[in-house]
N, C-alpha and C. Protein backbone atom coordinates (compact mmCIF):
# COMPACT_ATOMS: atom_id res chain seq x y z
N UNK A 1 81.64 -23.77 -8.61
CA UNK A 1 82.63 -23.02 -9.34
C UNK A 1 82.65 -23.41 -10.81
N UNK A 2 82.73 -24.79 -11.22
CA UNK A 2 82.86 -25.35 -12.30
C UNK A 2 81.24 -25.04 -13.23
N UNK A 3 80.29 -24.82 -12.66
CA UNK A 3 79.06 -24.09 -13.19
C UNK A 3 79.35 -22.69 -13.84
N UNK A 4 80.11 -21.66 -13.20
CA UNK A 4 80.16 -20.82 -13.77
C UNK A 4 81.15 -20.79 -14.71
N UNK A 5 81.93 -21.75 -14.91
CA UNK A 5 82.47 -21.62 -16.08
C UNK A 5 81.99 -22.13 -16.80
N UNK A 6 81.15 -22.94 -16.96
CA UNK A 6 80.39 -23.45 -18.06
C UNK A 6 79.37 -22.09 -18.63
N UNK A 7 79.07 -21.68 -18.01
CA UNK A 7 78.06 -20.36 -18.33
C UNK A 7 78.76 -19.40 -18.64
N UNK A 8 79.67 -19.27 -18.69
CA UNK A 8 80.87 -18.16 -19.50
C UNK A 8 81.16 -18.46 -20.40
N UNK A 9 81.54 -19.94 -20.73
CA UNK A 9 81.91 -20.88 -21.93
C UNK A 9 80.50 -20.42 -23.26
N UNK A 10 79.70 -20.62 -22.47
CA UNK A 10 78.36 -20.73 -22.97
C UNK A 10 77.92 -19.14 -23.88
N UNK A 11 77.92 -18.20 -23.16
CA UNK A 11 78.26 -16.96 -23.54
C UNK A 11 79.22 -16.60 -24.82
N UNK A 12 80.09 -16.90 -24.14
CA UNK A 12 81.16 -16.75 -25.25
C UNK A 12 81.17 -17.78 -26.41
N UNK A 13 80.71 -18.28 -26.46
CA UNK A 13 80.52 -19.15 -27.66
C UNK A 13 78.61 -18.68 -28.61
N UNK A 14 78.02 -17.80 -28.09
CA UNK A 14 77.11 -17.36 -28.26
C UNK A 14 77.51 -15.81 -28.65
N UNK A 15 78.39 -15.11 -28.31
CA UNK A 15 78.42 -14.22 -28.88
C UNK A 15 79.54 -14.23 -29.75
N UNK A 16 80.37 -15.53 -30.08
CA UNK A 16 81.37 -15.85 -31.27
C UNK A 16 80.00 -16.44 -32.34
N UNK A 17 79.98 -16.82 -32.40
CA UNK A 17 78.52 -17.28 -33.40
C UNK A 17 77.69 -16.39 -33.62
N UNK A 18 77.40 -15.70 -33.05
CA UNK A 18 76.58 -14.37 -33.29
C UNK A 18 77.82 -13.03 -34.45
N UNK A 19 78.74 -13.24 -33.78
CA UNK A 19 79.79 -12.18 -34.66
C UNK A 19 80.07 -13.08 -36.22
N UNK A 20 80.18 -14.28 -35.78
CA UNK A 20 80.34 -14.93 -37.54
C UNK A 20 79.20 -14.82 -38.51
N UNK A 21 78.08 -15.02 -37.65
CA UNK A 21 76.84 -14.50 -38.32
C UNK A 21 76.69 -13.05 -39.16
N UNK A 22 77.16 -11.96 -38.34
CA UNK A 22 77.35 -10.66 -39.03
C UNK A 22 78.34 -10.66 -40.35
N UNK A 23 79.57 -11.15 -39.64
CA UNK A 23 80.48 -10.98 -40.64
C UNK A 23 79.87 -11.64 -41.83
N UNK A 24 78.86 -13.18 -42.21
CA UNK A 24 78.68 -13.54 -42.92
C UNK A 24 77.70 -12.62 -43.91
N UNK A 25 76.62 -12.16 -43.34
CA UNK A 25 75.71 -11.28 -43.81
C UNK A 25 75.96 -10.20 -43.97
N UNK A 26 77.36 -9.53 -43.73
CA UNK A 26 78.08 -8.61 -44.16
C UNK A 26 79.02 -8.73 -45.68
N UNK A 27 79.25 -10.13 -45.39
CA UNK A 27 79.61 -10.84 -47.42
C UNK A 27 78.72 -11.04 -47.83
N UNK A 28 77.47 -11.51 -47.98
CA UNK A 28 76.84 -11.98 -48.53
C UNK A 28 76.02 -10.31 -49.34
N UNK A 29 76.02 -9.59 -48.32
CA UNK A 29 74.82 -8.15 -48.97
C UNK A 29 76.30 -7.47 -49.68
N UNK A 30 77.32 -7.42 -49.38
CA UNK A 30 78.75 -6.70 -50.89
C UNK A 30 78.53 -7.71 -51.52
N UNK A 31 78.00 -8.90 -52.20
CA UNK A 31 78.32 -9.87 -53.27
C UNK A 31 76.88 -9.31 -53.70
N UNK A 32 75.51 -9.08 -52.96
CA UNK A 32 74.75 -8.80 -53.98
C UNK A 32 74.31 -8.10 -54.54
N UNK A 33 75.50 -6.78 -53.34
CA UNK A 33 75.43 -5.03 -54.62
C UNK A 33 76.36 -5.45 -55.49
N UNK A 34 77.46 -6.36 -55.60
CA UNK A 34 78.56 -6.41 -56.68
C UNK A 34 77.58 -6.71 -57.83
N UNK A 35 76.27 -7.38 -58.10
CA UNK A 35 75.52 -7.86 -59.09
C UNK A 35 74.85 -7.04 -59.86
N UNK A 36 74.97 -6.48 -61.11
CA UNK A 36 74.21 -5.35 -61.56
C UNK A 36 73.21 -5.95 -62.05
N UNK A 37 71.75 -4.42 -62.19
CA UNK A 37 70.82 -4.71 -61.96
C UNK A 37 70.21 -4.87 -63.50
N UNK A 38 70.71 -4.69 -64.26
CA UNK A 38 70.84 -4.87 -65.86
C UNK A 38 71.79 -5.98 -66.35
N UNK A 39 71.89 -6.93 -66.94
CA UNK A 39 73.02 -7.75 -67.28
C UNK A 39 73.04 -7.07 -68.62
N UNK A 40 74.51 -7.75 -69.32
CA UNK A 40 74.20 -7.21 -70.66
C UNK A 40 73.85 -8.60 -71.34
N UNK A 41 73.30 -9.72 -70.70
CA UNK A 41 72.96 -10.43 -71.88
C UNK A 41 72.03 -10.84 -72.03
N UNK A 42 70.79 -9.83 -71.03
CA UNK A 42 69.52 -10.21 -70.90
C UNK A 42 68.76 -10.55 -72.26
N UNK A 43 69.23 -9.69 -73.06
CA UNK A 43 68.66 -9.80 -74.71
C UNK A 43 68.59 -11.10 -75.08
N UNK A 44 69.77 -11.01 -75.11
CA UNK A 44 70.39 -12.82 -75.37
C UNK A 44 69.69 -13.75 -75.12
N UNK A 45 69.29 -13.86 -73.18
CA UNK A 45 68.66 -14.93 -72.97
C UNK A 45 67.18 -15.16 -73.39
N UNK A 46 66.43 -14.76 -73.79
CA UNK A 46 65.20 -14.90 -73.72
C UNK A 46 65.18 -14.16 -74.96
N UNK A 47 64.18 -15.71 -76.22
CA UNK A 47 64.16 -15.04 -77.22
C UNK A 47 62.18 -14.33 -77.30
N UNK A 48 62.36 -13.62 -78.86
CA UNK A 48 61.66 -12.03 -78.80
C UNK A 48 60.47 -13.26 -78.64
N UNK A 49 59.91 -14.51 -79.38
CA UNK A 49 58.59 -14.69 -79.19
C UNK A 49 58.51 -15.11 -77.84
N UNK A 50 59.07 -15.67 -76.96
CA UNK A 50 58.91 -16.00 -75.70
C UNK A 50 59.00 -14.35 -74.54
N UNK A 51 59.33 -13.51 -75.27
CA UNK A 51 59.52 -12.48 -74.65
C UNK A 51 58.04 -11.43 -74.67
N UNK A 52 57.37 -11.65 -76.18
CA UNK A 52 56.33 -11.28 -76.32
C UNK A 52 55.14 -12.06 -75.15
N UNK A 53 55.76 -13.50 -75.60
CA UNK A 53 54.00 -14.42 -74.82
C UNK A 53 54.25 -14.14 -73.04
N UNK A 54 55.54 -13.60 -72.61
CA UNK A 54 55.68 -13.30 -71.17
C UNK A 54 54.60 -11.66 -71.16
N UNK A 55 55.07 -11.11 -71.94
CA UNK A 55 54.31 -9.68 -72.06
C UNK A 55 52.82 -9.77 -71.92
N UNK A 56 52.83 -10.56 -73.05
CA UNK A 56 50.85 -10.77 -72.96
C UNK A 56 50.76 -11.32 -71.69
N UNK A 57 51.48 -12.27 -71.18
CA UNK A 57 50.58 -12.50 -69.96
C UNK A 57 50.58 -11.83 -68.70
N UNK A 58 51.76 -10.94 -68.71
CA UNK A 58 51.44 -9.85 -67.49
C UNK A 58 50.54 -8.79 -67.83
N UNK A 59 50.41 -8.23 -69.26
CA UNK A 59 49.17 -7.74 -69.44
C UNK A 59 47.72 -8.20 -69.13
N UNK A 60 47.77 -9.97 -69.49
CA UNK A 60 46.68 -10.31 -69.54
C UNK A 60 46.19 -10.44 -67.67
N UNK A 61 47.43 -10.18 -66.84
CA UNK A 61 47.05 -10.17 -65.24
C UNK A 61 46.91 -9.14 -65.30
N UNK A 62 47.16 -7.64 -65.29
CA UNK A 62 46.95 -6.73 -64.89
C UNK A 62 45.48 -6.44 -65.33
N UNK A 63 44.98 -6.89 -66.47
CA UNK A 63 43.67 -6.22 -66.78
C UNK A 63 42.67 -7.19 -66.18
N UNK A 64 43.31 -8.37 -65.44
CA UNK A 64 41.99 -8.81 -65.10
C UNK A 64 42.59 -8.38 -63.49
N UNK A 65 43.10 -7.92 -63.12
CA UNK A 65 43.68 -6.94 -61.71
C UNK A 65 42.52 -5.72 -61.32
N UNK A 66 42.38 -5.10 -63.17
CA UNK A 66 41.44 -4.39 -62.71
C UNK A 66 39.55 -4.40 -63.31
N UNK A 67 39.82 -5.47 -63.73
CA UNK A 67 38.26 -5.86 -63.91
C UNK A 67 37.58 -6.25 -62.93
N UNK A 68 36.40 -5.50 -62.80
CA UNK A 68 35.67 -5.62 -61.78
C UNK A 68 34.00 -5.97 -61.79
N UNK A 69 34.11 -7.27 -61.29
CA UNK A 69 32.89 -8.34 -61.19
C UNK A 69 31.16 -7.64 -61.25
N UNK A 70 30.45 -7.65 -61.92
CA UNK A 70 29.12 -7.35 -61.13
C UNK A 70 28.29 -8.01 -60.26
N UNK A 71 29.16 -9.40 -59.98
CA UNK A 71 28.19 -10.14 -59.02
C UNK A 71 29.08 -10.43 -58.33
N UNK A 72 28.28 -10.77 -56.63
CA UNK A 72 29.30 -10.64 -55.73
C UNK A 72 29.40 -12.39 -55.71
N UNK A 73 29.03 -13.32 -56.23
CA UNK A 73 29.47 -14.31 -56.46
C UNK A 73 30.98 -14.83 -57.46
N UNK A 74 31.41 -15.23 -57.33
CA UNK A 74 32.53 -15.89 -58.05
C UNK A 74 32.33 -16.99 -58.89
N UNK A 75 32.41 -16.48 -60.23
CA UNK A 75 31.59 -17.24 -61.21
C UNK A 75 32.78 -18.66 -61.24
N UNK A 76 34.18 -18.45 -60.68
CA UNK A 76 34.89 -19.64 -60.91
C UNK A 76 34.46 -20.65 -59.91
N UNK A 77 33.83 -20.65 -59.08
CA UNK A 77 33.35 -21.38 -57.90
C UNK A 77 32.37 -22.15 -58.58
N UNK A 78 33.09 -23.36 -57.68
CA UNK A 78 32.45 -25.07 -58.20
C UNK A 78 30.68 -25.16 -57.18
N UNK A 79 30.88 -24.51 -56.02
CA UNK A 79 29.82 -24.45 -55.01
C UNK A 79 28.62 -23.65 -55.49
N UNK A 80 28.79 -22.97 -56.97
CA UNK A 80 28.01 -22.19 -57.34
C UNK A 80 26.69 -23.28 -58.26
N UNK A 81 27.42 -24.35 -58.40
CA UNK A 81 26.98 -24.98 -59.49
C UNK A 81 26.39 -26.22 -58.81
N UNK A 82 27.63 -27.02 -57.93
CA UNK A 82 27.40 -28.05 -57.19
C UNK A 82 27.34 -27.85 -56.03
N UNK A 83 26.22 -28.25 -55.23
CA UNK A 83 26.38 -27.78 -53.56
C UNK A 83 26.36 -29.17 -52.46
N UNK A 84 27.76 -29.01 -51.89
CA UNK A 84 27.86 -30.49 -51.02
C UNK A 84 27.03 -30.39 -50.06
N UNK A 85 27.14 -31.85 -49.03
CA UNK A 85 26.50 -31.37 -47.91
C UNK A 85 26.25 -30.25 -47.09
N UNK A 86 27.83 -29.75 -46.67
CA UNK A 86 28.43 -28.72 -45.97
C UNK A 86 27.71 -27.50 -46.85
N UNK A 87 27.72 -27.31 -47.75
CA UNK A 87 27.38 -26.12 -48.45
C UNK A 87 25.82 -25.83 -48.03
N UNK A 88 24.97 -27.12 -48.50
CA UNK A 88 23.98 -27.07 -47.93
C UNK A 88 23.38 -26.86 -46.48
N UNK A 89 24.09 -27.30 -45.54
CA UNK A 89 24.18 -27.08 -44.01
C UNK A 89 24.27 -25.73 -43.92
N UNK A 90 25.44 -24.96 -44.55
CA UNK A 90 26.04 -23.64 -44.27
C UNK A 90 24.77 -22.89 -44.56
N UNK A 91 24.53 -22.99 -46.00
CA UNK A 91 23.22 -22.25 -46.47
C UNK A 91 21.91 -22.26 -45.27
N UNK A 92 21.80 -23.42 -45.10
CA UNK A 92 20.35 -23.92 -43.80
C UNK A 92 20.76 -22.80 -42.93
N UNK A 93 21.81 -22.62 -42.36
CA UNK A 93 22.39 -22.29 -41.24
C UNK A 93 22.27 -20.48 -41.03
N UNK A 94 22.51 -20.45 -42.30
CA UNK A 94 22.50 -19.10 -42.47
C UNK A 94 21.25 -18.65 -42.46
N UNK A 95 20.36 -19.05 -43.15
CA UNK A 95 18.82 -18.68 -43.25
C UNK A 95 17.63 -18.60 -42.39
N UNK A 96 18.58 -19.53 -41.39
CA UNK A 96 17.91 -19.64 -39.73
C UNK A 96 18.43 -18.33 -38.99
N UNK A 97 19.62 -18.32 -39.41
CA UNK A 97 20.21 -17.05 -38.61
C UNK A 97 19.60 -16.02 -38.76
N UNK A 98 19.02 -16.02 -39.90
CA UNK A 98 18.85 -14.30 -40.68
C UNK A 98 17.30 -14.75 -40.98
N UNK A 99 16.55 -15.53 -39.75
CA UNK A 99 14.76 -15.25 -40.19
C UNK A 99 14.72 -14.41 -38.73
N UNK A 100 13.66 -13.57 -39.24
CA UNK A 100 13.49 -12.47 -37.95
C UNK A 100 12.03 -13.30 -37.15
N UNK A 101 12.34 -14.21 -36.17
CA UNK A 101 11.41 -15.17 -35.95
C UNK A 101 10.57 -14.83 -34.34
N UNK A 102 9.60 -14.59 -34.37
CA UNK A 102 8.60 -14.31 -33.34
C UNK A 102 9.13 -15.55 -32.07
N UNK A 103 9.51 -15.98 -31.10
CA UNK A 103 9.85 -17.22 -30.21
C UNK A 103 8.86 -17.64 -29.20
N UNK A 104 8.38 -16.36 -28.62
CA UNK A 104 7.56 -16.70 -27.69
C UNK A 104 6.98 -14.76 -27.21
N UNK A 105 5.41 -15.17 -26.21
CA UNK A 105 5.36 -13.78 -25.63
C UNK A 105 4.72 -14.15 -24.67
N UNK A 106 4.81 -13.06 -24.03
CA UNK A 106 4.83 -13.15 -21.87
C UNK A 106 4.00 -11.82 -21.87
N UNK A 107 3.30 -11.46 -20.76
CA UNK A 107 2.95 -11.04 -19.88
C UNK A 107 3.88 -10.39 -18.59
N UNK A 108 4.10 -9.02 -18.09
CA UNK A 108 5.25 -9.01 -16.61
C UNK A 108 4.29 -8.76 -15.62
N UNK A 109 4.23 -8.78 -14.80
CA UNK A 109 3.78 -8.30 -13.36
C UNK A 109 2.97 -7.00 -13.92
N UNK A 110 2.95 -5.77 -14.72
CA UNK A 110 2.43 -5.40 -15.04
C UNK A 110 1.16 -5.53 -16.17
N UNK A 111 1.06 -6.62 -16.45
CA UNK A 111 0.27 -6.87 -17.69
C UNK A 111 0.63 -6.40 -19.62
N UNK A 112 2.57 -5.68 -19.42
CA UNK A 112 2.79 -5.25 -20.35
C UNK A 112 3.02 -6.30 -21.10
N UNK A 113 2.61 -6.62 -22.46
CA UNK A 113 3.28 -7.61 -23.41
C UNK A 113 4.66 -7.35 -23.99
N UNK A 114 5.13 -8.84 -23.76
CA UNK A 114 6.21 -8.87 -23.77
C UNK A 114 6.58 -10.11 -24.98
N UNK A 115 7.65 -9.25 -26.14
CA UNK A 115 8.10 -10.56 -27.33
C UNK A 115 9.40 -10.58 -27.17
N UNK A 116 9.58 -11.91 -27.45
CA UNK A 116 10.75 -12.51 -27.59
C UNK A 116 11.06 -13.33 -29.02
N UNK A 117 12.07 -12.09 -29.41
CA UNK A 117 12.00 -12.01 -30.90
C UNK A 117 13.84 -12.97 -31.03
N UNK A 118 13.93 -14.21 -31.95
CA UNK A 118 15.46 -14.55 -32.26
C UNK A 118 15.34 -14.39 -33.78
N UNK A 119 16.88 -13.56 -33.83
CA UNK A 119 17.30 -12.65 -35.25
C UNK A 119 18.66 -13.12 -34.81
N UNK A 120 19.38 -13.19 -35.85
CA UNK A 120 20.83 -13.33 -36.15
C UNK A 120 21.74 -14.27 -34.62
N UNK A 121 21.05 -15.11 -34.18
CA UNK A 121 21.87 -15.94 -32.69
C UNK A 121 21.87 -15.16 -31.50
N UNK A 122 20.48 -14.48 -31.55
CA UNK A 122 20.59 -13.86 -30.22
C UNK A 122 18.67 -13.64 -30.01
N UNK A 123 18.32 -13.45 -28.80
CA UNK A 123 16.97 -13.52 -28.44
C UNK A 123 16.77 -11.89 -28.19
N UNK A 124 16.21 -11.85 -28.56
CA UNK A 124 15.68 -10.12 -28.13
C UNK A 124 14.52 -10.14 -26.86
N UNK A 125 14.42 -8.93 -26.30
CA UNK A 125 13.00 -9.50 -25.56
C UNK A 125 12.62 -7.76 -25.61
N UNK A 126 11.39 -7.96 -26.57
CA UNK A 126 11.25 -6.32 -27.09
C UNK A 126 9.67 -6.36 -26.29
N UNK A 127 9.39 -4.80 -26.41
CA UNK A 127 8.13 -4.40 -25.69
C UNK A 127 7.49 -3.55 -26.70
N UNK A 128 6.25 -2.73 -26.58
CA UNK A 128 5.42 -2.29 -27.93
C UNK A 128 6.65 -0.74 -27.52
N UNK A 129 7.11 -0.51 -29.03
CA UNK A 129 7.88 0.99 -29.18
C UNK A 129 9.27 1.02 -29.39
N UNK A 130 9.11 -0.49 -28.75
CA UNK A 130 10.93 -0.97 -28.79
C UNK A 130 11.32 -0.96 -30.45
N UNK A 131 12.79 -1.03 -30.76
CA UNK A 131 13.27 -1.25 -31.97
C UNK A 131 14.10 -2.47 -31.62
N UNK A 132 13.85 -3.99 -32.30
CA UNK A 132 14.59 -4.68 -32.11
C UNK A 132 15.70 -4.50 -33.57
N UNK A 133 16.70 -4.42 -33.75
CA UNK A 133 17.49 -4.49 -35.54
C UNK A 133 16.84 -3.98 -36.59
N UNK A 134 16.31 -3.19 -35.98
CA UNK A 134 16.22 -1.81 -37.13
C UNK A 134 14.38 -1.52 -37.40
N UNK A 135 13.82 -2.99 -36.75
CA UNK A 135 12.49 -2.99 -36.94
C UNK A 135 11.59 -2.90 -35.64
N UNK A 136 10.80 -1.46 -35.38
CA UNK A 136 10.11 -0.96 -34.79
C UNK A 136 8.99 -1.66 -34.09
N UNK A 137 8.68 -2.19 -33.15
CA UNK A 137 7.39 -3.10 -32.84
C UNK A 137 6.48 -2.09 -32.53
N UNK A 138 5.18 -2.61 -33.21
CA UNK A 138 3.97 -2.00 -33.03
C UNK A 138 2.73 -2.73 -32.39
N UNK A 139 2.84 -3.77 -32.33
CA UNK A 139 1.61 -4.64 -31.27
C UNK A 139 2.13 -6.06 -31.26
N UNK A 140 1.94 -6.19 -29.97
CA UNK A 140 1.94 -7.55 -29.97
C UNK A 140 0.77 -8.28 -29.70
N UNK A 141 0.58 -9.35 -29.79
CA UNK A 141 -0.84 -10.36 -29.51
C UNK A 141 -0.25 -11.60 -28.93
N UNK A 142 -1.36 -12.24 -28.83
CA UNK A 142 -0.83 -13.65 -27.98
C UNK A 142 0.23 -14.65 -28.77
N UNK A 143 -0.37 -14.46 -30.33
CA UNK A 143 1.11 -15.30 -31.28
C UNK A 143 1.52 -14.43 -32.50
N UNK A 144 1.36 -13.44 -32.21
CA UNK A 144 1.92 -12.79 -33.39
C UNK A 144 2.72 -10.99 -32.82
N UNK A 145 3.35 -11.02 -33.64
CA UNK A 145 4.15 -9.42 -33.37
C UNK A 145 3.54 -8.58 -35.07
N UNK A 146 3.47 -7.14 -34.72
CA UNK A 146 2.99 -6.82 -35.93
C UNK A 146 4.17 -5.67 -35.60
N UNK A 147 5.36 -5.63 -36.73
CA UNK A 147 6.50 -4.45 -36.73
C UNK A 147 6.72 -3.13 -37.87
N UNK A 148 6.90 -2.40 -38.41
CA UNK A 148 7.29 -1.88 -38.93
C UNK A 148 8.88 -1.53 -39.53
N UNK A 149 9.12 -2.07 -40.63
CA UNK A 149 10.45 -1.95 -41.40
C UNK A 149 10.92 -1.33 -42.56
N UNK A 150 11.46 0.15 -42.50
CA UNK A 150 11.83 0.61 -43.88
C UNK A 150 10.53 1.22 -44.15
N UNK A 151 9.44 1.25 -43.40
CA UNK A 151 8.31 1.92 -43.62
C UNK A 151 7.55 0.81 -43.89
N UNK A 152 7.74 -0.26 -44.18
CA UNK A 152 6.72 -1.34 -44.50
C UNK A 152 6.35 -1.92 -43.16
N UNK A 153 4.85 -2.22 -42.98
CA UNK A 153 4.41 -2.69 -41.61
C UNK A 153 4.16 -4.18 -41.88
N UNK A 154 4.87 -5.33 -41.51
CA UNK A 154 4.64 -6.96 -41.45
C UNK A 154 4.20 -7.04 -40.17
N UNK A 155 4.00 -8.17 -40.30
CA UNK A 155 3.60 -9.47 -39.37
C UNK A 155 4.37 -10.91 -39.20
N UNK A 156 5.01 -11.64 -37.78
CA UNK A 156 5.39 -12.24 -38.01
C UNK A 156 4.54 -13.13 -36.66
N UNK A 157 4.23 -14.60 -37.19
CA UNK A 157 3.28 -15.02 -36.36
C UNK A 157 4.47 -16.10 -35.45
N UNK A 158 4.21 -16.74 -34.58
CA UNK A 158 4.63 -17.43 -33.52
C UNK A 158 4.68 -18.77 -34.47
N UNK A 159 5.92 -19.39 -34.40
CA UNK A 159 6.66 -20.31 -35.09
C UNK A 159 7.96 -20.77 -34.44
N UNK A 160 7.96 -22.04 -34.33
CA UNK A 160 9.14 -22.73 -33.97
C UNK A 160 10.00 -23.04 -34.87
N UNK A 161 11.63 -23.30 -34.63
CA UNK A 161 12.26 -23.06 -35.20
C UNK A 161 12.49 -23.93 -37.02
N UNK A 162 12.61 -23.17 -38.20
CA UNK A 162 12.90 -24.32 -38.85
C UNK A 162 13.35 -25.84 -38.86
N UNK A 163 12.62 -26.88 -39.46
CA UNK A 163 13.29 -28.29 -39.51
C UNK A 163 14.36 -28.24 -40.47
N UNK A 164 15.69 -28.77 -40.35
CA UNK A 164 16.48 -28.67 -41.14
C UNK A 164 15.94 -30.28 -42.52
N UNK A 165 16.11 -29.43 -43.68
CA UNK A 165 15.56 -30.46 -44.33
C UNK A 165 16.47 -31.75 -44.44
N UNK A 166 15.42 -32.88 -44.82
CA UNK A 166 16.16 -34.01 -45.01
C UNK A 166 16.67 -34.45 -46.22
N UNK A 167 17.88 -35.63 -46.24
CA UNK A 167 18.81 -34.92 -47.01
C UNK A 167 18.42 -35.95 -48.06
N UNK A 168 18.98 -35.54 -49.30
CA UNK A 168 18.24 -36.88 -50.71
C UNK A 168 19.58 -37.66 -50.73
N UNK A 169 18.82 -38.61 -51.54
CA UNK A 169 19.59 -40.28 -51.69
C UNK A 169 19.67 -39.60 -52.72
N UNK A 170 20.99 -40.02 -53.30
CA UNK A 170 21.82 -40.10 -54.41
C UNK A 170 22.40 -41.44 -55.04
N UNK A 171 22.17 -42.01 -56.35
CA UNK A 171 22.39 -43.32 -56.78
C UNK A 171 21.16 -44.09 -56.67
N UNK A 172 21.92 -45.15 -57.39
CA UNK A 172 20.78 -46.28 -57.40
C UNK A 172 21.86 -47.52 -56.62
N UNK A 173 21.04 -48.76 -56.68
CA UNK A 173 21.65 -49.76 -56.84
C UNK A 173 22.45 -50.12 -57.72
N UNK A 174 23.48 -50.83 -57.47
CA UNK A 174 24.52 -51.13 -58.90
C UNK A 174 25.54 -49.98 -59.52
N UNK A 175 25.33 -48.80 -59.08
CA UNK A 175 25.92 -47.85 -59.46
C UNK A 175 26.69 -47.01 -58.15
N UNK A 176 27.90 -46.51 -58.58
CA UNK A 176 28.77 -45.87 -57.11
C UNK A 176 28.21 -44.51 -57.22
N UNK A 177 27.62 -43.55 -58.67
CA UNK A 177 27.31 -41.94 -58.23
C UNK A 177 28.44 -41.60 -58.95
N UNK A 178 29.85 -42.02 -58.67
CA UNK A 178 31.23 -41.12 -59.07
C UNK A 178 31.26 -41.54 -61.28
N UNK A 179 30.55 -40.28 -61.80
CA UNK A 179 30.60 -40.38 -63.05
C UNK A 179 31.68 -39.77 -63.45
């Protein structure tokens, strides 16, 4: 018995707190239409040269708002100039992703040749006519695929995967590097 009055208690003290809440946010939004949206002593506060150097500089944002870059790099970027480890990894990483690399080729039960092409983190397993990502295969051989792309006909020979290069010493003895 004494449970459910606690859970009524509970209620009602949840929806008294909830009504003070309104009423409050019901003063608070009449106090901040009472505030007009012009003062009259805006003049006043803020004198004309500080009023000018505010001007220039929202001008000077808007026009670089709409200036528009010709390189899709970001010339403010420190990574453009200096490249950390990570930068370097990322770069490796990427370049592996995006080599269109011959992996291996098979033979099926039929004697059809069969390549197994890795492009962008995924293995293809193309046959002569197939289109693996946009590039058309035209023969395969025992280590090489010969494709057609964009109208240009390459060759890509049987290669294992890039070594990620090794990384350089920086400093000498006697010296920390941090100039």
């Amino acid at each position: 018995m004494q449970l459910r009055f606690i859970k009524d208690l509970a209620i009602a003290l949840i929806v008294v707190i909830l009504f003070a809440m309104v009423v409050r946010l019901v003063a608070l939004q009449r106090s901040w239409n009472s505030i007009p949206e012009k003062s009259i002593h805006t003049k006043e506060s803020v004198s004309d040269t500080l009023l000018n150097k505010i001007k220039s500089i929202e001008n000077s944002i808007q026009d670089r708002k709409m200036f528009v870059f010709g390189s899709n790099r970001d010339p403010l970027k420190q990574g453009n100039i200096i490249k950390d480890k990570v930068d370097r990894d990322k770069e490796f990483e990427d370049m592996v992703k995006n080599t269109f690399r011959l992996a291996t080729t098979a033979s099926d039960e039929y004697g059809n040749k069969i390549a197994y092409i890795e492009f962008r983190g995924t293995l293809h397993e193309a046959r002569i006519g197939q289109v693996v990502e946009g590039r058309k295969i035209l023969d395969i051989q025992d280590k090489s695929v010969r494709y057609s792309y964009n109208g240009v006909v390459s060759t890509t020979e049987l290669s294992p995967r890039p070594a990620k290069p090794a990384e350089e010493v920086r400093g000498s003895a006697g010296t920390s590097g941090n100039w």
